[in-house]
N, C-alpha and C. Protein backbone atom coordinates (compact mmCIF):
# COMPACT_ATOMS: atom_id res chain seq x y z
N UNK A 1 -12.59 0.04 4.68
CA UNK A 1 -12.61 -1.39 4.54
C UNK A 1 -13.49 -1.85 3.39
N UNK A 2 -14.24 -1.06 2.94
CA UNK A 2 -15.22 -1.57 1.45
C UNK A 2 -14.21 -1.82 0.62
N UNK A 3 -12.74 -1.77 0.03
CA UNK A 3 -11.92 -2.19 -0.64
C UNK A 3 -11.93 -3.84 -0.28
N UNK A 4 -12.13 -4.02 0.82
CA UNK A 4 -11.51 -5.39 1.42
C UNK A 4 -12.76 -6.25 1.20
N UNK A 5 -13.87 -5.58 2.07
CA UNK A 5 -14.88 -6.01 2.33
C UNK A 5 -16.15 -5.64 1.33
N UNK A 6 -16.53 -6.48 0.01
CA UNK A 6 -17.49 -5.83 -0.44
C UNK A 6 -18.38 -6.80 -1.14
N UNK A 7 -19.94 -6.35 -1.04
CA UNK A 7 -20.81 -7.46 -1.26
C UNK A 7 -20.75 -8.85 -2.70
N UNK A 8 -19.84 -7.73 -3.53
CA UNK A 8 -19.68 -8.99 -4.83
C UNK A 8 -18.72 -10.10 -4.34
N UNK A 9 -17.50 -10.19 -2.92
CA UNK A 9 -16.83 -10.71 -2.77
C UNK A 9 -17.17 -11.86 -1.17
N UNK A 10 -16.74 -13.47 -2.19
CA UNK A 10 -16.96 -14.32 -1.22
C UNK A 10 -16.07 -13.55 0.42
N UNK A 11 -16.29 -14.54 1.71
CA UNK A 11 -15.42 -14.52 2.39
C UNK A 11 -14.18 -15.41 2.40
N UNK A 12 -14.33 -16.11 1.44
CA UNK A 12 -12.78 -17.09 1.49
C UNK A 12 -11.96 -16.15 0.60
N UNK A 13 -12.29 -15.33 -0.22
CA UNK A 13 -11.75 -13.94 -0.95
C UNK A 13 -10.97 -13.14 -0.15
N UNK A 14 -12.40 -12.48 0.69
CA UNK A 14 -11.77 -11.68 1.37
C UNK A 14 -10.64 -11.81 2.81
N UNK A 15 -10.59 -13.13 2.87
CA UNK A 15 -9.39 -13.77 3.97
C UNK A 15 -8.39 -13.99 3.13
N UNK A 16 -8.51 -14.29 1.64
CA UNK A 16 -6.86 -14.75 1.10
C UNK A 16 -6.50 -12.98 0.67
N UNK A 17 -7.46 -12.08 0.75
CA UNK A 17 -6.95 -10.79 0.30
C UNK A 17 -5.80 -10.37 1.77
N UNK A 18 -6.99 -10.24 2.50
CA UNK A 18 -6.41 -9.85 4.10
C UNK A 18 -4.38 -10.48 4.62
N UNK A 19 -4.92 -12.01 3.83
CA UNK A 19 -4.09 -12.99 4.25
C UNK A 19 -2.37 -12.22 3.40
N UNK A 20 -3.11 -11.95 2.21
CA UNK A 20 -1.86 -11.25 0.51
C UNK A 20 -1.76 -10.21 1.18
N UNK A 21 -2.52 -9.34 1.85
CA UNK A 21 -1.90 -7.78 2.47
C UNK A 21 -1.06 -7.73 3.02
N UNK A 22 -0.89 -8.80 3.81
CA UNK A 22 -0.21 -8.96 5.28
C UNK A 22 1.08 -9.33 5.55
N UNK A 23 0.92 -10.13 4.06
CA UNK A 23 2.75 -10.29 3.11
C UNK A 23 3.25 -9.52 2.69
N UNK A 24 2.55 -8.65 2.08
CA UNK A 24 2.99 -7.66 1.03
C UNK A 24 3.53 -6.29 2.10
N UNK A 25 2.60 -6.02 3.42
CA UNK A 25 2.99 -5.34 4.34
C UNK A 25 4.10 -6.07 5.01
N UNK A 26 4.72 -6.65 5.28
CA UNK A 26 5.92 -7.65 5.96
C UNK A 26 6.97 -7.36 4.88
N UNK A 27 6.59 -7.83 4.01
CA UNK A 27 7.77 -7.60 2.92
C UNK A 27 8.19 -6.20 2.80
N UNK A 28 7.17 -5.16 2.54
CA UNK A 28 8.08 -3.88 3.02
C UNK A 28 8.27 -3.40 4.24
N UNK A 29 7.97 -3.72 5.13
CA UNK A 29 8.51 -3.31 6.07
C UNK A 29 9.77 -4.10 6.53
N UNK A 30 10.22 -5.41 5.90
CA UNK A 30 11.63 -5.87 6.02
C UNK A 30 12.68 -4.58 5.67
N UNK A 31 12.51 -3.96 4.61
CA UNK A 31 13.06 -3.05 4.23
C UNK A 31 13.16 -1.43 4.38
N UNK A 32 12.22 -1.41 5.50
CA UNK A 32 12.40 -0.26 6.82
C UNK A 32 13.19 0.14 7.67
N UNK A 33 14.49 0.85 7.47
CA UNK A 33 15.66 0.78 8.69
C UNK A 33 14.47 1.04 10.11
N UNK A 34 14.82 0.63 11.41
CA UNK A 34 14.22 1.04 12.28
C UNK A 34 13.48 0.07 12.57
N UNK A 35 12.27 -0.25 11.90
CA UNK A 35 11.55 -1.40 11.66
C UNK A 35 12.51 -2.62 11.48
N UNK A 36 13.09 -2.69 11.15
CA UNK A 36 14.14 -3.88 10.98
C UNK A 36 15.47 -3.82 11.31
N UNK A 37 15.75 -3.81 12.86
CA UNK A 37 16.92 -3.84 13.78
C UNK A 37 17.98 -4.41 12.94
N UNK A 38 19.42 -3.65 12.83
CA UNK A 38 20.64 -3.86 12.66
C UNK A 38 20.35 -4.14 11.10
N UNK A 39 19.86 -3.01 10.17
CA UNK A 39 19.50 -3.13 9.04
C UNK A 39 20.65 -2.73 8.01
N UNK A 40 21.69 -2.72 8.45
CA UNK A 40 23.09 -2.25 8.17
C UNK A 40 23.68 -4.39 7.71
N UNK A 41 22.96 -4.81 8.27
CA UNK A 41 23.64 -6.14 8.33
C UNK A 41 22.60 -7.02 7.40
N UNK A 42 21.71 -6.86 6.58
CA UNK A 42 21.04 -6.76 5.84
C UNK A 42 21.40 -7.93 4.41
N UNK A 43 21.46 -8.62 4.19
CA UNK A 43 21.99 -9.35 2.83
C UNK A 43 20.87 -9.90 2.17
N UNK A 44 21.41 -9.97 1.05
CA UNK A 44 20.80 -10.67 0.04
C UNK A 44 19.47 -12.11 0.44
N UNK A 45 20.99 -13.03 0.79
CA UNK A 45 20.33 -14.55 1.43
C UNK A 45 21.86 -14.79 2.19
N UNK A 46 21.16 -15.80 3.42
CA UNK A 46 22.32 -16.27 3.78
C UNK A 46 22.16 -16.12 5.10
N UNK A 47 21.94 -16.99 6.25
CA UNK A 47 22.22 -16.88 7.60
C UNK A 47 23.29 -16.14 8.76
N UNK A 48 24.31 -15.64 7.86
CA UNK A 48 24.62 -14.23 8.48
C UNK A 48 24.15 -13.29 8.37
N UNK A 49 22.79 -13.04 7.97
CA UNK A 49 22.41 -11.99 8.17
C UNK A 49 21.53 -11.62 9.47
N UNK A 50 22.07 -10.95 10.08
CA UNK A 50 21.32 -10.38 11.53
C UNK A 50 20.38 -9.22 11.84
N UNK A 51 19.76 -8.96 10.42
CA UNK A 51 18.65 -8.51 10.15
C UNK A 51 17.62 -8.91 10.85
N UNK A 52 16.79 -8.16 11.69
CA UNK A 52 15.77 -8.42 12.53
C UNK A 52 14.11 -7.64 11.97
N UNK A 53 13.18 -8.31 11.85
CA UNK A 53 11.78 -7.41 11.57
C UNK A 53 11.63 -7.16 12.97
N UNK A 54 11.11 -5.94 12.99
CA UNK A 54 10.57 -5.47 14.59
C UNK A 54 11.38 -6.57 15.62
N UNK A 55 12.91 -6.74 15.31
CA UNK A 55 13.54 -7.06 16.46
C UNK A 55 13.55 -8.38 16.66
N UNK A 56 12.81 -9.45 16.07
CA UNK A 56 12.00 -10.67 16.22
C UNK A 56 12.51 -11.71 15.45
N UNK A 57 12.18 -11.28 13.91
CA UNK A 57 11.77 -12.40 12.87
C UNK A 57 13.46 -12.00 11.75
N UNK A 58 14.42 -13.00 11.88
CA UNK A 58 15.07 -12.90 10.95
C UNK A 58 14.78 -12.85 9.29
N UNK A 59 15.42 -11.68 8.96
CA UNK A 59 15.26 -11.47 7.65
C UNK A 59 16.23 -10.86 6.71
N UNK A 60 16.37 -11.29 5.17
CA UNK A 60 17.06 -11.23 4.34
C UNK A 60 16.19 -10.22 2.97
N UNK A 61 17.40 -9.84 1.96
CA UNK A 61 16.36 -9.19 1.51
C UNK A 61 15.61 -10.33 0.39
N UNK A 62 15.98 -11.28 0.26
CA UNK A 62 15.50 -12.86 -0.16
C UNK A 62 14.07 -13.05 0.34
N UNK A 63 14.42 -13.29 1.93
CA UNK A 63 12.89 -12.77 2.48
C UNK A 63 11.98 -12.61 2.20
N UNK A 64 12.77 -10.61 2.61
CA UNK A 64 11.38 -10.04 2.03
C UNK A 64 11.15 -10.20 0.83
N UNK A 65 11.49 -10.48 -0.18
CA UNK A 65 11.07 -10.40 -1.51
C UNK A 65 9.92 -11.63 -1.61
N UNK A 66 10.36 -12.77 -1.18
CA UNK A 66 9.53 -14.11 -1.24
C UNK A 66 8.03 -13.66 -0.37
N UNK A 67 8.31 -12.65 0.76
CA UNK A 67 6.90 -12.42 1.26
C UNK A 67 6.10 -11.51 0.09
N UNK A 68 7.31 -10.68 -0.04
CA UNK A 68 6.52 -9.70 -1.25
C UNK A 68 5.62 -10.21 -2.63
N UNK A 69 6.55 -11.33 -3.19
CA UNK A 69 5.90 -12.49 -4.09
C UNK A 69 4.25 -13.21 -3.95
N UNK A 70 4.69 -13.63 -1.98
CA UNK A 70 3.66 -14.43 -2.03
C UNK A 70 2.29 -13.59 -1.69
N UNK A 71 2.72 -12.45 -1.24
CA UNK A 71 1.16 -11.42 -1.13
C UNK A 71 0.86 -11.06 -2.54
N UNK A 72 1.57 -10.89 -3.68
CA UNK A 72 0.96 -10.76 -4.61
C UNK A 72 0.46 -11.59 -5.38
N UNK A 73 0.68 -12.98 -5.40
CA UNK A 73 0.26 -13.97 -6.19
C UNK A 73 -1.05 -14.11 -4.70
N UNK A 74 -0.97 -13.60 -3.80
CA UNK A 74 -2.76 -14.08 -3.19
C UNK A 74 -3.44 -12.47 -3.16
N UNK A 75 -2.97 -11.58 -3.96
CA UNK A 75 -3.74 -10.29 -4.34
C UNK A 75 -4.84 -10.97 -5.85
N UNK A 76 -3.67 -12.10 -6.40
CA UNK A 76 -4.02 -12.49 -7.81
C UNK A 76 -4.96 -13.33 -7.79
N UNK A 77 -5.32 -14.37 -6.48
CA UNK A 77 -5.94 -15.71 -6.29
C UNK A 77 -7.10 -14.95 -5.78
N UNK A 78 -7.09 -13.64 -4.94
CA UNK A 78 -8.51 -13.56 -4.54
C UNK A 78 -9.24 -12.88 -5.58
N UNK A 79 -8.88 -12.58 -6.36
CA UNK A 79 -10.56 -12.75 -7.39
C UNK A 79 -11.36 -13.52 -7.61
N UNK A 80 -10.83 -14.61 -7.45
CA UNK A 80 -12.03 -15.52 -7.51
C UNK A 80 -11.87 -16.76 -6.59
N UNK A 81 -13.04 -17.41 -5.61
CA UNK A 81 -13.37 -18.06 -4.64
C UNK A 81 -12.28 -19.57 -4.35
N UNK A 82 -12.53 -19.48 -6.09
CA UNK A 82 -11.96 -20.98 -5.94
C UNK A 82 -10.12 -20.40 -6.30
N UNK A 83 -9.92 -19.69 -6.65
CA UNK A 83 -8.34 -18.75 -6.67
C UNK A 83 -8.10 -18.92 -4.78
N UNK A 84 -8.76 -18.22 -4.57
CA UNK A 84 -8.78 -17.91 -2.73
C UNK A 84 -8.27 -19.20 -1.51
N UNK A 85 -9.59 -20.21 -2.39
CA UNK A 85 -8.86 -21.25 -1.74
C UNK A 85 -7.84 -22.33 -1.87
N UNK A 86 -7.65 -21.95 -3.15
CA UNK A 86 -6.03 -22.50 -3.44
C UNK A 86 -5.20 -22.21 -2.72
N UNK A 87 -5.14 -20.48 -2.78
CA UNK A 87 -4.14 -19.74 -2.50
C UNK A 87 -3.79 -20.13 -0.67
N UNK A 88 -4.69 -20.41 -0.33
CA UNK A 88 -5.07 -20.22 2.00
C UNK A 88 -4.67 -21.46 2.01
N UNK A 89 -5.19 -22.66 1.19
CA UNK A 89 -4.90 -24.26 1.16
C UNK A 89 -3.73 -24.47 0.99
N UNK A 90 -3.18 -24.34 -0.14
CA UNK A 90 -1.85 -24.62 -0.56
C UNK A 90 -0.30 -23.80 -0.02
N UNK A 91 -1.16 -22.09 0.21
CA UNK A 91 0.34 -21.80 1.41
C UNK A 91 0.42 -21.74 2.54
N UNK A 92 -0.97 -22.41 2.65
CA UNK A 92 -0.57 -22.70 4.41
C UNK A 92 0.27 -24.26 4.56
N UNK A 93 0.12 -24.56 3.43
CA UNK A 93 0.77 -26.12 3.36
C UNK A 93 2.37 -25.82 2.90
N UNK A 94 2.71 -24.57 2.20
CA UNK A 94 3.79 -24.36 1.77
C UNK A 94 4.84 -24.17 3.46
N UNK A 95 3.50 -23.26 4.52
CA UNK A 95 4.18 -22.47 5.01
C UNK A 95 4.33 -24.07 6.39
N UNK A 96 3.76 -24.86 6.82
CA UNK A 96 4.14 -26.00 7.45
C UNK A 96 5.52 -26.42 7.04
N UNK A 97 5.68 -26.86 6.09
CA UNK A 97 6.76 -27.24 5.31
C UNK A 97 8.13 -26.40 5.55
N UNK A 98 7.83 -25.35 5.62
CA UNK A 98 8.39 -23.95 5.70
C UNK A 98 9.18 -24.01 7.50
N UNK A 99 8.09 -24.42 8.37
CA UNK A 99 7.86 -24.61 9.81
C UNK A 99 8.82 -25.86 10.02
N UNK A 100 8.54 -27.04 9.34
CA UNK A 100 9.67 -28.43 9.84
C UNK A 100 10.94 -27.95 9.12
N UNK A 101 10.96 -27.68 8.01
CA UNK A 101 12.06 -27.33 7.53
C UNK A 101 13.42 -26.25 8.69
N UNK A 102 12.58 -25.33 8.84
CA UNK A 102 13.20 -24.22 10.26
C UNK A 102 13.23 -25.38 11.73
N UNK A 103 12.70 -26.33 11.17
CA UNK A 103 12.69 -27.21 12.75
C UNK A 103 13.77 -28.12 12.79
N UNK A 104 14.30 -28.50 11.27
CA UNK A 104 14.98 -29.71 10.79
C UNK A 104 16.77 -28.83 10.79
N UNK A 105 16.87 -27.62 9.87
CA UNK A 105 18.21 -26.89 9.52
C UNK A 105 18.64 -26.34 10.76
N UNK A 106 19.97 -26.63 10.73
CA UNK A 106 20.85 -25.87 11.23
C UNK A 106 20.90 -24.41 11.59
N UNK A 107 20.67 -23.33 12.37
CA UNK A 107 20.29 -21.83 11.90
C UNK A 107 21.91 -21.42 11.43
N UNK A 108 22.73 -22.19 11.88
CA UNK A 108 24.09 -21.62 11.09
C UNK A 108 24.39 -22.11 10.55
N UNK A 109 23.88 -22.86 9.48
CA UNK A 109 24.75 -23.10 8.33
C UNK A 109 23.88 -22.55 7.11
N UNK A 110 24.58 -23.16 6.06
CA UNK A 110 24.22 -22.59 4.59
C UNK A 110 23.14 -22.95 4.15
N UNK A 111 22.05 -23.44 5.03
CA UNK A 111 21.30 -24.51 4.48
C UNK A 111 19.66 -23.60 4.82
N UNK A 112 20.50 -22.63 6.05
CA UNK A 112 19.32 -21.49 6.67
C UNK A 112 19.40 -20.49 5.56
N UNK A 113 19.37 -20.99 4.48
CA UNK A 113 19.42 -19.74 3.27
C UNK A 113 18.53 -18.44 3.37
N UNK A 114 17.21 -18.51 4.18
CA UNK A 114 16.08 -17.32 3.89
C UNK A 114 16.58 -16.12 5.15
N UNK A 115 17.00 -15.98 5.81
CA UNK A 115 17.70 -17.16 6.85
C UNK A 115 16.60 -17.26 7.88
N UNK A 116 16.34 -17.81 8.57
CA UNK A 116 15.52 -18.24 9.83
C UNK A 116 15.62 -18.57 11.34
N UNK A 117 14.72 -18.21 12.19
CA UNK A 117 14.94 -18.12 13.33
C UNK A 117 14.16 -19.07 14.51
N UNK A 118 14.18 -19.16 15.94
CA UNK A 118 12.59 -19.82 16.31
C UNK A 118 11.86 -19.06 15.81
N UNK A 119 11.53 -18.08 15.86
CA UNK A 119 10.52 -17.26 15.58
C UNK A 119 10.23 -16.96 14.75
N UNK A 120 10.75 -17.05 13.36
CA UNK A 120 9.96 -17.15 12.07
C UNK A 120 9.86 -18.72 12.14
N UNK A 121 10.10 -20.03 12.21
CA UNK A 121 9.54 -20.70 12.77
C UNK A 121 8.10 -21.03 13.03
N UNK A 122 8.35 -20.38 14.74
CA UNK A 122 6.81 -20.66 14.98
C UNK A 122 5.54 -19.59 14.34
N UNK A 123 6.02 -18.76 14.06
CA UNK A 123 5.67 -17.47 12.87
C UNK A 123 4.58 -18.50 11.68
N UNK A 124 5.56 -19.55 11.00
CA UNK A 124 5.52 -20.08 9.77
C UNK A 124 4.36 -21.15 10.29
N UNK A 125 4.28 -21.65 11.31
CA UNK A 125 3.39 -22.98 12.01
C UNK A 125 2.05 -22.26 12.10
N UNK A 126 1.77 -20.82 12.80
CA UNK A 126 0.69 -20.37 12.98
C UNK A 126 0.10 -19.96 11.68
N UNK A 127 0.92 -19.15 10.74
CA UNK A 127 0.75 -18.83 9.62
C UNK A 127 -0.42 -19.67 8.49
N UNK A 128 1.08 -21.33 8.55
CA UNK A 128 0.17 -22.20 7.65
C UNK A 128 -1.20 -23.01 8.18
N UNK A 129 -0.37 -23.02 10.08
CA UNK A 129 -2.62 -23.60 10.70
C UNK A 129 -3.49 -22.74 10.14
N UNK A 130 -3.07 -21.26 10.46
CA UNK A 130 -4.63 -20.20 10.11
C UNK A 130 -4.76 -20.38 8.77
N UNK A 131 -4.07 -20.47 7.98
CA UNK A 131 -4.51 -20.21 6.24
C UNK A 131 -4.63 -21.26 5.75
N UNK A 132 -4.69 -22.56 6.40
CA UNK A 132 -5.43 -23.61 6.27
C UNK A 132 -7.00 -23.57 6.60
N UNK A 133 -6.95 -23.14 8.19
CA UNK A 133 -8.33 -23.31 8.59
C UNK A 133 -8.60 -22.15 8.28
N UNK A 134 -8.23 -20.99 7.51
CA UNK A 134 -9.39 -19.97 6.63
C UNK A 134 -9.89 -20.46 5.05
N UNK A 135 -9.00 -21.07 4.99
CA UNK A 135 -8.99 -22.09 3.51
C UNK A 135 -10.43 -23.09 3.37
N UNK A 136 -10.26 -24.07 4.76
CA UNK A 136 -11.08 -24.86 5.13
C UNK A 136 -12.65 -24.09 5.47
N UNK A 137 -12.46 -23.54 6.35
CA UNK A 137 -14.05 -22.97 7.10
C UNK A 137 -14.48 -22.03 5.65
N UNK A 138 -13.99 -20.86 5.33
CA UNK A 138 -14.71 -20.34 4.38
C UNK A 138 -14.57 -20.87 2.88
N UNK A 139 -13.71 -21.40 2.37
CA UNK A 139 -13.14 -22.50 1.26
C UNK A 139 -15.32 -22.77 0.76
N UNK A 140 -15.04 -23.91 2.30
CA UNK A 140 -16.15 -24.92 2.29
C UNK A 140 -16.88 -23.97 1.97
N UNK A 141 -18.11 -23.19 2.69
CA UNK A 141 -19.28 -22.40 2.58
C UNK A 141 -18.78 -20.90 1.09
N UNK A 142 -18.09 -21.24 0.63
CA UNK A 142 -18.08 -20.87 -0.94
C UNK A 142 -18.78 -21.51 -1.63
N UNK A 143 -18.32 -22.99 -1.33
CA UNK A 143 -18.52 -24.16 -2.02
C UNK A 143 -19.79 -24.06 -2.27
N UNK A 144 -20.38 -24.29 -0.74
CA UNK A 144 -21.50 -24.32 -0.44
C UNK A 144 -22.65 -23.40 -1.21
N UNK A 145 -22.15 -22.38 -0.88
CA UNK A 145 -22.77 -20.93 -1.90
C UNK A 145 -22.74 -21.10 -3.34
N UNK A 146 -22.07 -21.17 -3.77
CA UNK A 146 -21.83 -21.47 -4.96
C UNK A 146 -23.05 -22.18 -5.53
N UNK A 147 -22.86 -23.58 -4.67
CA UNK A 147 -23.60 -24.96 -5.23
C UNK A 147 -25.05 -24.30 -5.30
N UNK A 148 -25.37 -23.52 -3.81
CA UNK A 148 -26.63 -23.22 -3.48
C UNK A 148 -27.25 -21.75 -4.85
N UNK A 149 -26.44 -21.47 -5.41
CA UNK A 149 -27.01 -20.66 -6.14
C UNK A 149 -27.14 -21.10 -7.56
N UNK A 150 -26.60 -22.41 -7.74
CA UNK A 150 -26.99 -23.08 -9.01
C UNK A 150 -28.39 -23.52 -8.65
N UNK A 151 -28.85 -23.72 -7.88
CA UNK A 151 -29.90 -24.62 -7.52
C UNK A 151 -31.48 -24.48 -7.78
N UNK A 152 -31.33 -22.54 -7.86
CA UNK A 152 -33.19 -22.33 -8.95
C UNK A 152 -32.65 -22.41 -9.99
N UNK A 153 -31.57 -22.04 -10.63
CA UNK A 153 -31.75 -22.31 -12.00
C UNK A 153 -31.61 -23.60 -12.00
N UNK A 154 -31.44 -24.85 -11.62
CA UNK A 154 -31.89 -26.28 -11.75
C UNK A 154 -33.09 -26.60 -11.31
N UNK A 155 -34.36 -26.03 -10.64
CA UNK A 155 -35.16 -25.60 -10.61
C UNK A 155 -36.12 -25.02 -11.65
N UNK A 156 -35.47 -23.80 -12.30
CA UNK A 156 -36.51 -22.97 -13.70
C UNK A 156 -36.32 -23.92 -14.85
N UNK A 157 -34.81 -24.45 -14.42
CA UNK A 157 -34.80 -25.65 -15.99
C UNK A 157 -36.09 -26.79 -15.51
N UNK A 158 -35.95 -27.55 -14.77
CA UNK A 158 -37.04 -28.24 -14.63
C UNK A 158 -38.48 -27.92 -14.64
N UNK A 159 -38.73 -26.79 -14.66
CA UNK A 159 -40.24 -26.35 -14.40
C UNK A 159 -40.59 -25.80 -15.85
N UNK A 160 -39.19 -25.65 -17.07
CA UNK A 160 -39.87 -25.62 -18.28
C UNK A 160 -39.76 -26.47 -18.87
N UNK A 161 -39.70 -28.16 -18.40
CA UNK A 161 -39.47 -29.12 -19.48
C UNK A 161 -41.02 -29.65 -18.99
């Protein structure tokens, strides 16, 4: 875990890293026969596909690719604090959106393009609450850190004028 976890790195870092793994692991394992029930039925995009992750979460290889995307663009954001909390802020807001949208479409029509299920769904609701409120709770005390370590050197500047 010192890859994940290591003293040069905030914790709002190391949650949008955790957060980018977890896509990037989803995304290949969409593409796991076995791991992904009736993987024979497998498409591109498109709500006929009856592609299952671990049986559960409908998936395309559209999908997985978009999970695969979005773990790497938050492999890219956690280098740096304020990258991190873009990345937890903004796709947990992608992934709400993501959540009414699966709440609003049809699951059979053309419109379920990724395609989607309840369960990627409610998948997408928990997704964007947590990577909001990892966004939020450690986001903030970055901030915080941050601010707090400007603060002797606003300090040594004042004590040599």
């Amino acid at each position: 875990m010192t890859i994940i976890r290591r003293p040069d790195r905030t914790d709002v870092q190391t949650a949008a890293l955790v957060v980018a793994i977890a896509f990037v692991v989803a995304g290949c394992l969409g593409f796991i026969p076995g791991i992904t029930t009736n993987y024979d039925t497998l498409n591109f995009t498109g709500h006929y596909s009856r592609a299952e992750l671990l049986g559960i979460f409908k998936v395309s290889s559209l999908h997985n690719l978009v999970h695969l995307g979005f773990g790497v663009v938050g492999i890219a954001a956690s280098r740096s604090a304020a990258g991190s909390r873009r990345y937890l802020l903004g796709g947990g807001l992608i992934y709400l959106v993501m959540w009414v949208h699966g709440l609003m479409v049809d699951k059979e029509s053309g419109a379920n393009f990724l395609p989607l299920n309840s369960a990627d769904d409610w998948m997408h609701f928990a997704t964007g609450v947590g990577m909001i409120a990892l966004g939020l709770i450690y986001g903030r005390r970055a901030i915080v850190e941050s601010v707090a370590h400007l603060l002797p050197v606003q300090k040594r500047l004042n004590h040599h004028r």
